[in-house]
Each structure stands twice: as C-alpha cells, then as structure tokens.
N, C-alpha and C. Protein backbone atom coordinates (compact mmCIF):
# COMPACT_ATOMS: atom_id res chain seq x y z
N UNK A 1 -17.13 -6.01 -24.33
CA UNK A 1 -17.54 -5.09 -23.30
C UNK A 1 -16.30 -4.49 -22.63
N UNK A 2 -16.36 -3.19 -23.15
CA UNK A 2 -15.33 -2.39 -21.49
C UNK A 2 -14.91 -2.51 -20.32
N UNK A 3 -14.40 -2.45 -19.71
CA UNK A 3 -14.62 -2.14 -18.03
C UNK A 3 -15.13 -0.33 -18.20
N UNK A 4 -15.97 0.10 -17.39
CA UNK A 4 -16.26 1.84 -16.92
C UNK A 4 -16.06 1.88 -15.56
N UNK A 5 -16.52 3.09 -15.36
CA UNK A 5 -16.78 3.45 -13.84
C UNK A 5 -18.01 2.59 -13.28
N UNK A 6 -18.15 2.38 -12.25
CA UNK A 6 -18.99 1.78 -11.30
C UNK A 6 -19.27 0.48 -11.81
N UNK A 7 -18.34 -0.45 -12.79
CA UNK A 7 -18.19 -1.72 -12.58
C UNK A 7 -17.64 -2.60 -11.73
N UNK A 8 -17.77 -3.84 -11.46
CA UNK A 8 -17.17 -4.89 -10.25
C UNK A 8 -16.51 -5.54 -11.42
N UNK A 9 -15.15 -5.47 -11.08
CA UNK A 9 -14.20 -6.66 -12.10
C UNK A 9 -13.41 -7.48 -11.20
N UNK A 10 -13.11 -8.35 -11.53
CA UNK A 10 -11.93 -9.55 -10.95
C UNK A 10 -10.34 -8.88 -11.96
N UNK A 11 -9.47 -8.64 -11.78
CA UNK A 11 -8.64 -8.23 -11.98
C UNK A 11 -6.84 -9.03 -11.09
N UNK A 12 -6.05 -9.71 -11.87
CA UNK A 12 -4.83 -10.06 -11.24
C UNK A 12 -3.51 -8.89 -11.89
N UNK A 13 -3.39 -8.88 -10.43
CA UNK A 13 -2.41 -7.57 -11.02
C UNK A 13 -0.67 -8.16 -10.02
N UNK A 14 0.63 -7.51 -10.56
CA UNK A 14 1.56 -8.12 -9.97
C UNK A 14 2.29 -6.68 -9.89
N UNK A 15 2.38 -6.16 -8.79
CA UNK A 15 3.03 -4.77 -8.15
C UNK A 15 4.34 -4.70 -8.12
N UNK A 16 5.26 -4.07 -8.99
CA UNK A 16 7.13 -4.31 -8.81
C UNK A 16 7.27 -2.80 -8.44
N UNK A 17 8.64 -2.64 -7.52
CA UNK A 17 9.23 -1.40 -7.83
C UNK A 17 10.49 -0.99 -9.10
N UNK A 18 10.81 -0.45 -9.10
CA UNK A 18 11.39 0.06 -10.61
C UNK A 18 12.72 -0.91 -10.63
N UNK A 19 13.26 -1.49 -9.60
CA UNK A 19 14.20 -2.52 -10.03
C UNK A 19 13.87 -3.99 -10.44
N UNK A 20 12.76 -3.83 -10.51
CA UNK A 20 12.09 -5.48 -10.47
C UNK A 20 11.43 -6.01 -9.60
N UNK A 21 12.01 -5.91 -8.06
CA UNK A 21 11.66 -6.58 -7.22
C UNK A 21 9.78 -6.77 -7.06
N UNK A 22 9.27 -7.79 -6.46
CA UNK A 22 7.80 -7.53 -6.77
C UNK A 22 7.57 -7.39 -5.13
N UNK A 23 6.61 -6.60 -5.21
CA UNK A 23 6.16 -6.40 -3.34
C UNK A 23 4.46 -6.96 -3.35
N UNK A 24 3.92 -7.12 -4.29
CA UNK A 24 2.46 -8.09 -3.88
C UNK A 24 2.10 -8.59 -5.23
N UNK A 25 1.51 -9.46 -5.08
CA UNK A 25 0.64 -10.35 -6.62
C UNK A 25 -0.65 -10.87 -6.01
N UNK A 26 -1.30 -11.22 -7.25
CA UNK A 26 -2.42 -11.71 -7.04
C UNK A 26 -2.68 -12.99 -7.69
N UNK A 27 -1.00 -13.44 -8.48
CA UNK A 27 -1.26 -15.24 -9.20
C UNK A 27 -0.58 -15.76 -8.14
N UNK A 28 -1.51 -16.96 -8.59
CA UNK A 28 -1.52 -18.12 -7.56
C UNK A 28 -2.10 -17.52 -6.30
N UNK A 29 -3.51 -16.93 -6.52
CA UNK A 29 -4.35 -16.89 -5.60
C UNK A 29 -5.60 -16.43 -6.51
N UNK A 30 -6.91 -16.06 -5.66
CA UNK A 30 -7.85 -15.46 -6.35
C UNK A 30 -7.87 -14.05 -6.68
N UNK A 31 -8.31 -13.64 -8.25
CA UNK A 31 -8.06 -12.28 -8.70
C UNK A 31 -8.78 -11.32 -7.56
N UNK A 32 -7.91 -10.20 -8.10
CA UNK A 32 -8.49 -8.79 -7.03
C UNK A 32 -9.84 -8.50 -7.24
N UNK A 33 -11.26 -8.15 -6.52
CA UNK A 33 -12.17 -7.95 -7.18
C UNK A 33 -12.27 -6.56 -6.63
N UNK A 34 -12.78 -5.57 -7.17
CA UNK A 34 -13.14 -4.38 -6.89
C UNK A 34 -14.07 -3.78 -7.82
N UNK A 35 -14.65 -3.09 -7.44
CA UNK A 35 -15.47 -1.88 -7.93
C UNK A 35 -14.95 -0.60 -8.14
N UNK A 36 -15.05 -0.29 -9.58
CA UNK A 36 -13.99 0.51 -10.21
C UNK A 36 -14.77 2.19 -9.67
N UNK A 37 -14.13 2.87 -9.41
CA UNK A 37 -14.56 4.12 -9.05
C UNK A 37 -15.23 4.33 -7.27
N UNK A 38 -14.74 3.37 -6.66
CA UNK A 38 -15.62 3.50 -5.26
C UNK A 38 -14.68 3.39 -4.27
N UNK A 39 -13.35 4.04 -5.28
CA UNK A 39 -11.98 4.36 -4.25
C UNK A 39 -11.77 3.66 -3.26
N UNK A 40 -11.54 2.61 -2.83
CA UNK A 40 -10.51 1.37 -2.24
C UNK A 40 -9.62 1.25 -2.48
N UNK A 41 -9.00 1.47 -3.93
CA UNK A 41 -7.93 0.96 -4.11
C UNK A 41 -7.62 2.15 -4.79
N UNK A 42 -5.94 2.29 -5.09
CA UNK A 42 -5.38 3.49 -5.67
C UNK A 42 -5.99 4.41 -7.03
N UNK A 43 -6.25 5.46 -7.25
CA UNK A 43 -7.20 5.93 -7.99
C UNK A 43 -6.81 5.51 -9.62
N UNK A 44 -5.44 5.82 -9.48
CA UNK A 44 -4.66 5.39 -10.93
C UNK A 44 -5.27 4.22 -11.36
N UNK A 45 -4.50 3.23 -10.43
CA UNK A 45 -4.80 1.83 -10.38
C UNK A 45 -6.56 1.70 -10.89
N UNK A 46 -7.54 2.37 -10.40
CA UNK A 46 -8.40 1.90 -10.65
C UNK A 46 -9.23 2.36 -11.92
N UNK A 47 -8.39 4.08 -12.75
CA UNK A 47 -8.52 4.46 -13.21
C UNK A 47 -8.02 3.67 -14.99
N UNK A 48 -6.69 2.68 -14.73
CA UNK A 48 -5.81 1.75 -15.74
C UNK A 48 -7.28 0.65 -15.97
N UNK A 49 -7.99 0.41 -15.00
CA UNK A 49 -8.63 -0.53 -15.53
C UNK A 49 -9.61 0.11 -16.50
N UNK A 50 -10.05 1.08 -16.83
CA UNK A 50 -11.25 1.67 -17.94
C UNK A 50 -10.74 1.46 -19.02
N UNK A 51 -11.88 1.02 -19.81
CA UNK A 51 -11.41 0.76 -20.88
C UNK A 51 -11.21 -0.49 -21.10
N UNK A 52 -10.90 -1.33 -20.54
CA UNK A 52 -9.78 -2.89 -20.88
C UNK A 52 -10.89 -3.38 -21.07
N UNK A 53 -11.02 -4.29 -21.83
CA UNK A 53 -11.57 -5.93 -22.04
C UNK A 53 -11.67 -6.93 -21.43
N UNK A 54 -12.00 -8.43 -21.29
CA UNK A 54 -12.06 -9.26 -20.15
C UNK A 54 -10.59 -9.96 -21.30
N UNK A 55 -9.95 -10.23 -20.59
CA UNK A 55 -8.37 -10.49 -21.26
C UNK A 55 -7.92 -9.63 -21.62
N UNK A 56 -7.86 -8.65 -21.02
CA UNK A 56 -6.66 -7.36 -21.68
C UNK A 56 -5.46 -7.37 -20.52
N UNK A 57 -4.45 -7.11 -21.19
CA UNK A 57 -3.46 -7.10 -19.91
C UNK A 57 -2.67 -5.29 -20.57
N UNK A 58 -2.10 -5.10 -19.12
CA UNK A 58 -1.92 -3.53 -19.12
C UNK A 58 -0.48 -3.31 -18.04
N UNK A 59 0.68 -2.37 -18.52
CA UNK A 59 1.13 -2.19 -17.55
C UNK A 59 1.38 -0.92 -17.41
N UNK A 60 1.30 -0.41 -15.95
CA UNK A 60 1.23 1.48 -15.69
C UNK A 60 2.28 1.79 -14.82
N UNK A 61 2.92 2.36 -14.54
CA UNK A 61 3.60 2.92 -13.55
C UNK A 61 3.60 4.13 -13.14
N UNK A 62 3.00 4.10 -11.91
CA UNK A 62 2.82 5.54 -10.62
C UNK A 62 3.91 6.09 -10.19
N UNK A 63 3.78 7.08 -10.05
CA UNK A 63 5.05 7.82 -9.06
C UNK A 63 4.23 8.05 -7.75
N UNK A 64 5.25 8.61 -6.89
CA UNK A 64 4.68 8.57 -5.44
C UNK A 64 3.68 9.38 -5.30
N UNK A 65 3.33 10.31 -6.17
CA UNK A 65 2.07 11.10 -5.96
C UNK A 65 0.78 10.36 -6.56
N UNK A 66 1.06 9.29 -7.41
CA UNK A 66 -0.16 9.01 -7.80
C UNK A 66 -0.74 7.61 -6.96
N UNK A 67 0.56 7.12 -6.36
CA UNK A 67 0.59 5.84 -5.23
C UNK A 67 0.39 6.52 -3.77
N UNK A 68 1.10 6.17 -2.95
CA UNK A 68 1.20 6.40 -1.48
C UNK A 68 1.84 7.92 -0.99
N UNK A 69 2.05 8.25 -1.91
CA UNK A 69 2.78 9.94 -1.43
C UNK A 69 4.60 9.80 -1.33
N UNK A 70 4.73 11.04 -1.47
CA UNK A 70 6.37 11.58 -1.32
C UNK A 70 6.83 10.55 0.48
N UNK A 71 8.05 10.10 0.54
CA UNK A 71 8.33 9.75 2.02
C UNK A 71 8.32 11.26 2.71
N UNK A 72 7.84 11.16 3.90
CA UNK A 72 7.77 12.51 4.55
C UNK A 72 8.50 12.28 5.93
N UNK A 73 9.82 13.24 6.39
CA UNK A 73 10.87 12.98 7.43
C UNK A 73 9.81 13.51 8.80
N UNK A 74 9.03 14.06 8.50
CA UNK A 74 8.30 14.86 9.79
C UNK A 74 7.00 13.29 10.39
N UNK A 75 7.33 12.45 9.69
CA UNK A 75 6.32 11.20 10.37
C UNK A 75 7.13 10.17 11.03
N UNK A 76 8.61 10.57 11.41
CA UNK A 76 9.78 9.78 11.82
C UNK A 76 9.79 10.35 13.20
N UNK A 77 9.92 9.28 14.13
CA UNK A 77 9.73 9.99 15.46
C UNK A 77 10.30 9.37 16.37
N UNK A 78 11.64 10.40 17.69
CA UNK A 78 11.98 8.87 18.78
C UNK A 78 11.08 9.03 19.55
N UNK A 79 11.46 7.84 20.22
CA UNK A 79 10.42 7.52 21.41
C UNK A 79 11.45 7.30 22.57
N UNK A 80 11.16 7.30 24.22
CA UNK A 80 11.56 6.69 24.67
C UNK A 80 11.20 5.46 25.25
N UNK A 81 12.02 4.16 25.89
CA UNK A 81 11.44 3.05 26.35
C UNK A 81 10.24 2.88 27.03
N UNK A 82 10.50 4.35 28.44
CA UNK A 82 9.79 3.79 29.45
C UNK A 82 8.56 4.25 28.84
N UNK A 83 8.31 4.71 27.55
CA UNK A 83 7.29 5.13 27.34
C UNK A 83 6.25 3.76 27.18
N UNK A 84 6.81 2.34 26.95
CA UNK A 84 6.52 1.36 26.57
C UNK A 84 5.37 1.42 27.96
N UNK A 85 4.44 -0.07 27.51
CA UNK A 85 4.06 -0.96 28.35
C UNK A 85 4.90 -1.44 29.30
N UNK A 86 5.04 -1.71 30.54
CA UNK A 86 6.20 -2.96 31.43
C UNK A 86 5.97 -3.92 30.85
N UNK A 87 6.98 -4.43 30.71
CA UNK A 87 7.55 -5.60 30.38
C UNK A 87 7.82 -6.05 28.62
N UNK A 88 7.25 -4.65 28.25
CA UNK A 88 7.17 -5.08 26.53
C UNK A 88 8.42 -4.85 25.53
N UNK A 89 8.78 -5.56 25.14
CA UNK A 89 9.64 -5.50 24.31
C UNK A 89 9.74 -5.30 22.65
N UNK A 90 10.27 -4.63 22.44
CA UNK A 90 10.22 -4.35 20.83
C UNK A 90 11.90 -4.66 19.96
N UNK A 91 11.37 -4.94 18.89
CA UNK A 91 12.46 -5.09 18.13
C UNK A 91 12.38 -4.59 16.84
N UNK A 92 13.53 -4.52 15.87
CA UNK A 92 13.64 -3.86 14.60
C UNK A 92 12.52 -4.47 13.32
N UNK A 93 11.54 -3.92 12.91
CA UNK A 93 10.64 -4.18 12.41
C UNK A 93 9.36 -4.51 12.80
N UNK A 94 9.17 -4.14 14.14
CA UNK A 94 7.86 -4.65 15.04
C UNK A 94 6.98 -3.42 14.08
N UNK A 95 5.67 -4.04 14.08
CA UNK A 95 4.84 -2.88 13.59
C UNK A 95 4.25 -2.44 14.79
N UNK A 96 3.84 -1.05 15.26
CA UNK A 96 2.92 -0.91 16.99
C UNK A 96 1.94 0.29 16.35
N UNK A 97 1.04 -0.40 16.98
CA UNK A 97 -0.37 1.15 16.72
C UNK A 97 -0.28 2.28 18.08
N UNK A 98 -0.18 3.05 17.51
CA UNK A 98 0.02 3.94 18.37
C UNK A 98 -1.43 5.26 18.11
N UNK A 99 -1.64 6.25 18.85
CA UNK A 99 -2.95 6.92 18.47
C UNK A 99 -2.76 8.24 18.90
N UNK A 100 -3.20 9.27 17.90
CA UNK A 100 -3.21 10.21 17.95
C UNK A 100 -3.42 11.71 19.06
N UNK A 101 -3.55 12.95 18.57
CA UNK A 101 -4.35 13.77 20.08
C UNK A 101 -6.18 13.19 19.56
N UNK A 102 -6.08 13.05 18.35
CA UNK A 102 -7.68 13.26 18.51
C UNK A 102 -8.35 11.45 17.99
N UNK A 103 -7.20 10.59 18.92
CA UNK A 103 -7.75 9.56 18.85
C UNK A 103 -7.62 8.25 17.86
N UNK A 104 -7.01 8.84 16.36
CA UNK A 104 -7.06 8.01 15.59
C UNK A 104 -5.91 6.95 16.10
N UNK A 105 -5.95 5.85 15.21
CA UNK A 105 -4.95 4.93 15.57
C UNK A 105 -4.09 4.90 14.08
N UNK A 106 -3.07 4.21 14.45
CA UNK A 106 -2.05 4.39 12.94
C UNK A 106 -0.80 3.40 13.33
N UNK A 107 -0.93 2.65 12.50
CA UNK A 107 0.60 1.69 12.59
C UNK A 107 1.87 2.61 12.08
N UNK A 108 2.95 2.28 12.65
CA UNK A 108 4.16 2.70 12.66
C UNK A 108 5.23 1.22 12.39
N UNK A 109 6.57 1.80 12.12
CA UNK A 109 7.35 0.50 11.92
C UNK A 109 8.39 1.02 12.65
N UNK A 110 8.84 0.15 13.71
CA UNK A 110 10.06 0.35 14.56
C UNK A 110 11.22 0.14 13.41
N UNK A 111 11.70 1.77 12.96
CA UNK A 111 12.86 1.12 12.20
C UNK A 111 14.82 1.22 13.18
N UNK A 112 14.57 1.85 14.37
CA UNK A 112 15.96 1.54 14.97
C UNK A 112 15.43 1.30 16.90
N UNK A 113 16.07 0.39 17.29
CA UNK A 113 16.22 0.42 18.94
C UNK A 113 17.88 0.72 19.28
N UNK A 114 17.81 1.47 20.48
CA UNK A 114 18.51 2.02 21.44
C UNK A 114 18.41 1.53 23.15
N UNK A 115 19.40 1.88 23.52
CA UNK A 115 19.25 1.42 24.52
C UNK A 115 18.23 1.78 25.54
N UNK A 116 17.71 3.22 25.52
CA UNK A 116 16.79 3.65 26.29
C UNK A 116 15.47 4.22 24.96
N UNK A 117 15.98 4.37 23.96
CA UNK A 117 14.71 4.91 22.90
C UNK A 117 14.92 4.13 21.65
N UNK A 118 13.99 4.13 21.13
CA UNK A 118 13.43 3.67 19.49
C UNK A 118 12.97 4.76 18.91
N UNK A 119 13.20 4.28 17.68
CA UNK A 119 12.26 5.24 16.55
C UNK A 119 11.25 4.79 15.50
N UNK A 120 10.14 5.92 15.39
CA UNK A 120 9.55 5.01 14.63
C UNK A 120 9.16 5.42 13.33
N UNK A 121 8.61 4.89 12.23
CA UNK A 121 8.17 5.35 10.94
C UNK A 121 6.72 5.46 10.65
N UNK A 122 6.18 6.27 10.71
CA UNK A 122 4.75 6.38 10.04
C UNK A 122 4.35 6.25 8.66
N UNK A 123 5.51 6.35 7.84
CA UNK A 123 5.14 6.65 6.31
C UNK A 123 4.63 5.30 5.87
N UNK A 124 3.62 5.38 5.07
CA UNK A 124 3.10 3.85 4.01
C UNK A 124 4.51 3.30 3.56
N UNK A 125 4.94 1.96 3.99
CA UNK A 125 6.19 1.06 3.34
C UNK A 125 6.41 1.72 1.71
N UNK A 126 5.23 1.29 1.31
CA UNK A 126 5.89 1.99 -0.56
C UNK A 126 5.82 3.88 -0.47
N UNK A 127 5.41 4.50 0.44
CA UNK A 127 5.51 5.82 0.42
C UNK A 127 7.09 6.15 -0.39
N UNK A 128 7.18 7.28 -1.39
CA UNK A 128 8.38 7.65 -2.04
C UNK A 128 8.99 6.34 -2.96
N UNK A 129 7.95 5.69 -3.63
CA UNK A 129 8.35 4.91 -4.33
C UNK A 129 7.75 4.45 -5.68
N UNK A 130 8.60 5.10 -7.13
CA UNK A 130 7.73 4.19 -8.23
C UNK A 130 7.15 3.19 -8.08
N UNK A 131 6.02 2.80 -8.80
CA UNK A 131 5.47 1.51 -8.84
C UNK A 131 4.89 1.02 -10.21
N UNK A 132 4.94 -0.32 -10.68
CA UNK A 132 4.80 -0.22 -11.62
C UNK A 132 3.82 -1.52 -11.60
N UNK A 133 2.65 -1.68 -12.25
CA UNK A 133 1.76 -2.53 -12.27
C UNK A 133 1.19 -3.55 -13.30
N UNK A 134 1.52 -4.89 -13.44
CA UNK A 134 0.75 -5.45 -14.47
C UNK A 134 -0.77 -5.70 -14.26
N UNK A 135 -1.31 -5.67 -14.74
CA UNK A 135 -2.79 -5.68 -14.76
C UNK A 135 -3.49 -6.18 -15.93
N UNK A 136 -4.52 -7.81 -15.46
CA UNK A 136 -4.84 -8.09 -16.25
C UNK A 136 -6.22 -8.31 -15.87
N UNK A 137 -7.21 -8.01 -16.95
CA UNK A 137 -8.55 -7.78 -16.51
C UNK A 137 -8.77 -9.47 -16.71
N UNK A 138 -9.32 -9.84 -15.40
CA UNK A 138 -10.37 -11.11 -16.01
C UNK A 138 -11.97 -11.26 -15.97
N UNK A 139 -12.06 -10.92 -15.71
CA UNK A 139 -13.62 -11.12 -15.66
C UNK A 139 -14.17 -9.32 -15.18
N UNK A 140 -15.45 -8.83 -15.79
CA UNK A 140 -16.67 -7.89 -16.01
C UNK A 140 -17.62 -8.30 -15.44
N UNK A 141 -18.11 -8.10 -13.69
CA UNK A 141 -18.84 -8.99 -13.05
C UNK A 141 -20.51 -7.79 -13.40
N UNK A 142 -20.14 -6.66 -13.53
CA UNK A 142 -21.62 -5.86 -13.42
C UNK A 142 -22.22 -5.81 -12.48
C-alpha cells in the first residue's frame, strides 16, 4: 500500500541543515503522525511522503521557499527598554510575544541588548535556510 493524499501515517523523520548539523528528530521518541494533505506540516514535507511504502525511507531537501521562506531584514526591529514591562528584564535569546495593529500575537527572538534598546527578530529560526530531511514511513494508519 502507498501513502496518498488524505492518509494518517506515523512517519520518523531527522531535519539537518546543509552542514550536517541536525535541528529536530523524531528517534528516540514517538513517530510524527500526520495527515497527509491537511497542511500542518510543510507542504513538500508532506508532499515526499506520497507514494512511500510502510518501510520506505526517503531523503529531500527544501530550499527556503519550499520550507520557512527567504530571511526577511524588514521583520528585524529595535525596541526601546522603557518600552518593557517595570521591572522586566530580557536577555540575548529570550523569546517575547509581542502583537500586532490588528491584534495578532507573534514570537520574536531578542537577538542583541543595549543599554537603553534591544532588537528583535521575527523571522522563523530556519527562515533562509536549506533543509534537508530523512524520512521514513512507518506505519499507513487510514
């Protein structure tokens, strides 16, 4: 049996960027389960699983358009302190939700502090970054 569209599979997949390094896995835990075509998870990504077998293993690699997007300099922003809460303190790598004009909310990553301002990053961590995926189908739940 295949995997198609609008199947539920268990799937372990191990996410590297193009030097090796790995930024998430799924061994030595329980496989990914998803439902193929009901967009949760990256379209590619969910698109590599059609086709496969229950033991097929697969590896793909995205570029930033088919992953998280190009890094974009216009989602980089300072801030100043007093803009803070009193008494709150931040440091280099704090994640803070911050919210839009029309409300939404959105994590950011403090990537520098200053003495009176910080700055922050909006872009997805892997935004502007190959990715390359092993993927192994285990189980065709239906």
């Amino acid at each position: 049996m295949h995997a198609q569209t609008g199947d539920t599979v268990k799937v372990h997949y191990t996410g590297k960027f193009s030097n090796g390094e790995i930024f998430d896995t799924s061994q030595n835990k329980s496989p990914l389960e998803l439902t193929i075509g009901e967009g949760k998870f990256l379209p590619a990504f969910e698109q590599a699983i059609i086709g496969m077998e229950e033991g097929d293993k697969k590896t793909i690699t995205l570029t930033p358009d088919q992953g998280y997007g190009e890094y974009n300099d216009d989602l980089v922003a300072d801030f100043n302190k007093d803009q803070l809460p009193e008494n709150m303190e931040i440091h280099l790598g704090d994640i803070l939700q911050l919210q839009d004009n029309h409300g939404h909310i959105f994590n950011v990553e403090v990537i520098e502090v200053g003495e009176t301002q910080f700055k922050v990053d909006a872009n997805h961590p892997l935004a502007g970054k190959d990715l390359t995926f092993e993927i192994e189908l285990v189980e065709i739940m239906q």
